[in-house]
N, C-alpha and C. Protein backbone atom coordinates (compact mmCIF):
# COMPACT_ATOMS: atom_id res chain seq x y z
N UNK A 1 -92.87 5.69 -37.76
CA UNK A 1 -92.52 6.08 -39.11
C UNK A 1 -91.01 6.27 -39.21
N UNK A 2 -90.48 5.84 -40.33
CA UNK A 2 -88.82 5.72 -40.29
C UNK A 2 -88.88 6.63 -41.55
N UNK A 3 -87.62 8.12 -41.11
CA UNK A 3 -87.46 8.87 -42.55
C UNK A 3 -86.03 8.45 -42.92
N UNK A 4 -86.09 8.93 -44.12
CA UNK A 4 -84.45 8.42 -44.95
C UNK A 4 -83.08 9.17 -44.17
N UNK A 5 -82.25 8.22 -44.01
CA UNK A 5 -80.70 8.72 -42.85
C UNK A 5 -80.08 9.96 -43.78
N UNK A 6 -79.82 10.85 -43.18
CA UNK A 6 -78.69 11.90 -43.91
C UNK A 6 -77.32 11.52 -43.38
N UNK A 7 -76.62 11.00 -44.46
CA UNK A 7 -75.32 10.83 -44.12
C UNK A 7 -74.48 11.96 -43.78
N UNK A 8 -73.66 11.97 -42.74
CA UNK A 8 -72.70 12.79 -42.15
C UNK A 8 -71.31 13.02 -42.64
N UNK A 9 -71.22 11.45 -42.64
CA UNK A 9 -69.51 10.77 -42.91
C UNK A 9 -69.55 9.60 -43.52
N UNK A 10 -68.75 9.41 -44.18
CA UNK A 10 -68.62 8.06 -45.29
C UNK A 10 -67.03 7.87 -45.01
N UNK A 11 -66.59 6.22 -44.45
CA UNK A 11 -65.13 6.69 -44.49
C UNK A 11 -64.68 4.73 -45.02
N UNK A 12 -64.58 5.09 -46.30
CA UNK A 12 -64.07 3.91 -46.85
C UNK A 12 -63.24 2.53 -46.02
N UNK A 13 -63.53 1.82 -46.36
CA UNK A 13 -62.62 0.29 -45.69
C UNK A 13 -62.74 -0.72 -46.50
N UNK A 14 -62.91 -0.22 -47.85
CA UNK A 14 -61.94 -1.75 -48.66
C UNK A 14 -63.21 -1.02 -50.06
N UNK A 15 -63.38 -2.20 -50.87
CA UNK A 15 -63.81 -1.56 -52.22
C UNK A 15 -65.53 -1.41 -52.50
N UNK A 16 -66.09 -2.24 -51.44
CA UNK A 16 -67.38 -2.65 -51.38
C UNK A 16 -67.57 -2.34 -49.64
N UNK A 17 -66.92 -2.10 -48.71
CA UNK A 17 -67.28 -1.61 -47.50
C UNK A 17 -67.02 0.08 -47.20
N UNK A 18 -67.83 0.05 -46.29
CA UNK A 18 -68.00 1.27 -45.45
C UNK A 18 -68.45 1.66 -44.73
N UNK A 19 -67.80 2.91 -43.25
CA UNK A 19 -68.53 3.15 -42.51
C UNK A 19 -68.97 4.28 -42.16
N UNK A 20 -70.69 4.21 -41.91
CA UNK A 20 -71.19 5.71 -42.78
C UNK A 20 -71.69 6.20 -40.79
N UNK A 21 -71.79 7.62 -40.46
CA UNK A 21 -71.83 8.91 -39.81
C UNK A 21 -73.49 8.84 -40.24
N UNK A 22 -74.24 8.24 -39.54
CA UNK A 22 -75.85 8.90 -40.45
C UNK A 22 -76.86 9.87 -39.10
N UNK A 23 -77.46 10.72 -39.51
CA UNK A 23 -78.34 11.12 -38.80
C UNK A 23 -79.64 10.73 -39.10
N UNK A 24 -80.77 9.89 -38.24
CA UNK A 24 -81.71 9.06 -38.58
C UNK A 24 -83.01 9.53 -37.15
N UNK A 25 -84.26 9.32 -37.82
CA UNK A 25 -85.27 9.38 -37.10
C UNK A 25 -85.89 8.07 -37.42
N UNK A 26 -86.72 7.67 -36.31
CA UNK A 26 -87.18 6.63 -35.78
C UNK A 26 -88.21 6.77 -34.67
N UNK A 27 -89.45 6.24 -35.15
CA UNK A 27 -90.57 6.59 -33.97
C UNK A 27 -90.57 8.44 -33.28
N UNK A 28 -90.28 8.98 -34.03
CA UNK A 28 -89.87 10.52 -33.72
C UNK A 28 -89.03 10.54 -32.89
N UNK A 29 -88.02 9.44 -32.77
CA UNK A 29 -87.04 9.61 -32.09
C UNK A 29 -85.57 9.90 -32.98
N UNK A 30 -84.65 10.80 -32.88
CA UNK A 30 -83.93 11.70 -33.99
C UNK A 30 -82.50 10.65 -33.03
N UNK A 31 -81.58 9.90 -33.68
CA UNK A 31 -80.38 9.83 -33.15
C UNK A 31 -78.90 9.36 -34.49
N UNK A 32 -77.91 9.03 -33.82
CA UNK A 32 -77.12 9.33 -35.11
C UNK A 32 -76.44 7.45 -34.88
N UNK A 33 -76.54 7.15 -36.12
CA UNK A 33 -75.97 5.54 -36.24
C UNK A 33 -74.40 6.03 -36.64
N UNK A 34 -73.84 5.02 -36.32
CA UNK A 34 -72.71 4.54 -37.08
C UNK A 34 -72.65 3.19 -37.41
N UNK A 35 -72.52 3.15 -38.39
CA UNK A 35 -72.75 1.43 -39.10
C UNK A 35 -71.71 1.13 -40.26
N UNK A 36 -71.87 -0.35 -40.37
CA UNK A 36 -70.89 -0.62 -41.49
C UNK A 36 -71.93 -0.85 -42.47
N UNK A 37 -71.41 -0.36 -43.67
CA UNK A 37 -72.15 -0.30 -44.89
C UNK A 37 -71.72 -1.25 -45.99
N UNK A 38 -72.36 -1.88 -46.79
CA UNK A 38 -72.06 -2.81 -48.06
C UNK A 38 -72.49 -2.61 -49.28
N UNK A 39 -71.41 -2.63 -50.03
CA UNK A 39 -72.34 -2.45 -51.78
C UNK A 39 -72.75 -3.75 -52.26
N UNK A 40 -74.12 -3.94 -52.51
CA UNK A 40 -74.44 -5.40 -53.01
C UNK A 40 -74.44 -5.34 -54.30
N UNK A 41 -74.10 -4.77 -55.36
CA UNK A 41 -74.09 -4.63 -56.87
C UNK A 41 -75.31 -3.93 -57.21
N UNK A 42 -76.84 -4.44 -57.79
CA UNK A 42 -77.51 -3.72 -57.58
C UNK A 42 -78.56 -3.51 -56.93
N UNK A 43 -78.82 -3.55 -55.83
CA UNK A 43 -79.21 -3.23 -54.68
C UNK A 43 -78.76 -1.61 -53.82
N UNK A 44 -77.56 -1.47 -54.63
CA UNK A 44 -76.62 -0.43 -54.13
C UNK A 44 -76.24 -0.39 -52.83
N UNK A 45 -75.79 0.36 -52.25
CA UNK A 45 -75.12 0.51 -50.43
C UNK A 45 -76.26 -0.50 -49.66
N UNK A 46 -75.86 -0.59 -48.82
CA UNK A 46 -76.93 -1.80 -47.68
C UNK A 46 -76.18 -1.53 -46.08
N UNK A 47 -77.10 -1.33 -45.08
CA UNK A 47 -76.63 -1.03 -43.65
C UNK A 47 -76.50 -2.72 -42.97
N UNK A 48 -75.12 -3.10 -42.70
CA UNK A 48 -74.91 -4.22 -42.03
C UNK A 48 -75.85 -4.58 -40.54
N UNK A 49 -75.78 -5.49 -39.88
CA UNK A 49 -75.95 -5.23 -38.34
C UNK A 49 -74.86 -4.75 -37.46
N UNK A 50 -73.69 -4.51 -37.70
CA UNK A 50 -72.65 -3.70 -37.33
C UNK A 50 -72.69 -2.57 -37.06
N UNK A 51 -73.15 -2.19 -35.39
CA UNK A 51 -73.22 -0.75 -35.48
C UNK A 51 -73.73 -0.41 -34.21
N UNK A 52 -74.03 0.76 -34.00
CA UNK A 52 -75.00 1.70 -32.82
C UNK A 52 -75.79 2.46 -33.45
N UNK A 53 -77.23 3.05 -32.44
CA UNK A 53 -77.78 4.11 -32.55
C UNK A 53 -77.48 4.76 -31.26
N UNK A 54 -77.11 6.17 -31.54
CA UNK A 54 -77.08 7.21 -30.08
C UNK A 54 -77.89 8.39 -30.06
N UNK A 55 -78.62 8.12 -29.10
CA UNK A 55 -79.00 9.21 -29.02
C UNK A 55 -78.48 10.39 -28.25
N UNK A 56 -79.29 11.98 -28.48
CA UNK A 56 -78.68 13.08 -28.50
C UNK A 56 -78.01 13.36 -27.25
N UNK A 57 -78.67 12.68 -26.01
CA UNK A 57 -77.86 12.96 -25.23
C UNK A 57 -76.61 12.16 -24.89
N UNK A 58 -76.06 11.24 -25.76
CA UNK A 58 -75.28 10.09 -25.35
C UNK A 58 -74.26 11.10 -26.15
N UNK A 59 -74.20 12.07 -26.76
CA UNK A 59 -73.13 12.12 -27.75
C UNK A 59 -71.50 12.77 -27.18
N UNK A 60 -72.14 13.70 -26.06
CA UNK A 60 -71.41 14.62 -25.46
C UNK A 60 -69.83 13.57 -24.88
N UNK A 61 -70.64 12.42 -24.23
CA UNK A 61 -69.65 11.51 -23.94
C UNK A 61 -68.72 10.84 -24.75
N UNK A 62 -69.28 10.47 -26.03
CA UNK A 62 -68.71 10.19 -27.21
C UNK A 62 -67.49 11.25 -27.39
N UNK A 63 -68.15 12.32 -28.05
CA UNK A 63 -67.08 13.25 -28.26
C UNK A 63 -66.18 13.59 -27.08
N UNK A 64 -66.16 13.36 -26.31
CA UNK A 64 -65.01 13.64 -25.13
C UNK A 64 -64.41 12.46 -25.12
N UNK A 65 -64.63 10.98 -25.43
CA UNK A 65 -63.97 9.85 -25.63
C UNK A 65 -62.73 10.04 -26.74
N UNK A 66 -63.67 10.24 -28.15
CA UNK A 66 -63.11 10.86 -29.38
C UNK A 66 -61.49 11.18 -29.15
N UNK A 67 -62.34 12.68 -28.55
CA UNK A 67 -61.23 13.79 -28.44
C UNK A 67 -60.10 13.38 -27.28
N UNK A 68 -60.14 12.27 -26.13
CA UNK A 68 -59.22 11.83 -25.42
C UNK A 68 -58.43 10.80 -26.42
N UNK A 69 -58.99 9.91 -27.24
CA UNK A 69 -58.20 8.94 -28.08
C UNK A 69 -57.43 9.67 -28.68
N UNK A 70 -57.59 10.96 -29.34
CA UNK A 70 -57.07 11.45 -30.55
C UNK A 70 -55.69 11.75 -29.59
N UNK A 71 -55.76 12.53 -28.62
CA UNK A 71 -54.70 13.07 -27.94
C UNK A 71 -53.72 11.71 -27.21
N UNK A 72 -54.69 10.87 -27.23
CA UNK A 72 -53.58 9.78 -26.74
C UNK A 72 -52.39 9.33 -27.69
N UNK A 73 -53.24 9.42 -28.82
CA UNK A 73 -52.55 8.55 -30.34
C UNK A 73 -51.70 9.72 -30.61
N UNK A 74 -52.33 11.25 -30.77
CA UNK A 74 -51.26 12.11 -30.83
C UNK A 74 -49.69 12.05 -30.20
N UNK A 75 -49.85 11.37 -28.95
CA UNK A 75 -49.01 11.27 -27.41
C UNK A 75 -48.13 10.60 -28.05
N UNK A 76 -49.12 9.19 -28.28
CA UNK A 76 -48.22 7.99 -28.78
C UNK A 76 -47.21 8.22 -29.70
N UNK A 77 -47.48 8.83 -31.13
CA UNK A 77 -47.20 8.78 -32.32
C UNK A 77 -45.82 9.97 -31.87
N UNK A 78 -45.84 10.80 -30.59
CA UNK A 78 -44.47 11.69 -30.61
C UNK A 78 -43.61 11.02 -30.19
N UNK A 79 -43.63 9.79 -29.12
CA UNK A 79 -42.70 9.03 -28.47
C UNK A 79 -42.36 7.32 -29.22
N UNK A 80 -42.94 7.63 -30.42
CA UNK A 80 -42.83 6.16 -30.76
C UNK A 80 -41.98 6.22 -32.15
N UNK A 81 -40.95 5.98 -32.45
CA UNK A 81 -40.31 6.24 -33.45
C UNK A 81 -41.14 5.94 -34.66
N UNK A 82 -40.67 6.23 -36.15
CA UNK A 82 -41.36 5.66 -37.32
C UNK A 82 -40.99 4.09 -37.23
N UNK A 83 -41.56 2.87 -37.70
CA UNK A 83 -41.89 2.10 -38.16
C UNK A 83 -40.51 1.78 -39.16
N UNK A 84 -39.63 0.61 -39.38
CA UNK A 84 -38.56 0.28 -40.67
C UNK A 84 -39.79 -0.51 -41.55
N UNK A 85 -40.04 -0.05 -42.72
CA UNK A 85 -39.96 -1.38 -43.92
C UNK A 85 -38.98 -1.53 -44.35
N UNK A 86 -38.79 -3.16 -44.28
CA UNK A 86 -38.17 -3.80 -45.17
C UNK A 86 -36.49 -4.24 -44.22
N UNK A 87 -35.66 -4.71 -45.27
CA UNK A 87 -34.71 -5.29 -44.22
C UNK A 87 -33.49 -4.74 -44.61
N UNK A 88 -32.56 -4.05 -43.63
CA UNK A 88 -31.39 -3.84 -44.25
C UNK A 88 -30.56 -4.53 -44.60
């Protein structure tokens, strides 16, 4: 039996895409997708094949991945000057 996903996170990528944070059960099995999402007009939102399901125990690793990227990019972004647009 499949119940309806509770979305978590919705995080826009263009005007008709997105990628949604869902918490989903499946065969009484409870895990959390991340997928890319599509608006088909009316059909409304639609789940691509773009994606994972994880389950509960996979997450711990996730979030310690997460939280190492963030601090890397943090790292990065102190030693890397801003970016010029445009041309002097």
């Amino acid at each position: 039996m499949v119940t309806p996903s509770r979305t978590l996170l919705a995080i826009p990528r263009g005007k008709k895409i997105e990628i949604r944070v869902t918490l989903d059960e499946f065969r009484g099995q409870t895990h959390v997708g991340i997928r890319t999402w599509w608006e088909s007009g009316e059909a409304g939102w639609l789940p691509t094949r773009k994606g994972v399901a994880l389950r509960e125990e996979e997450l711990p690793a996730l979030r310690g991945a997460l939280e190492e990227a963030a601090q890397a990019l943090a790292a990065l972004s102190k030693d890397t000057p801003p970016a010029r647009w445009g041309r002097r």
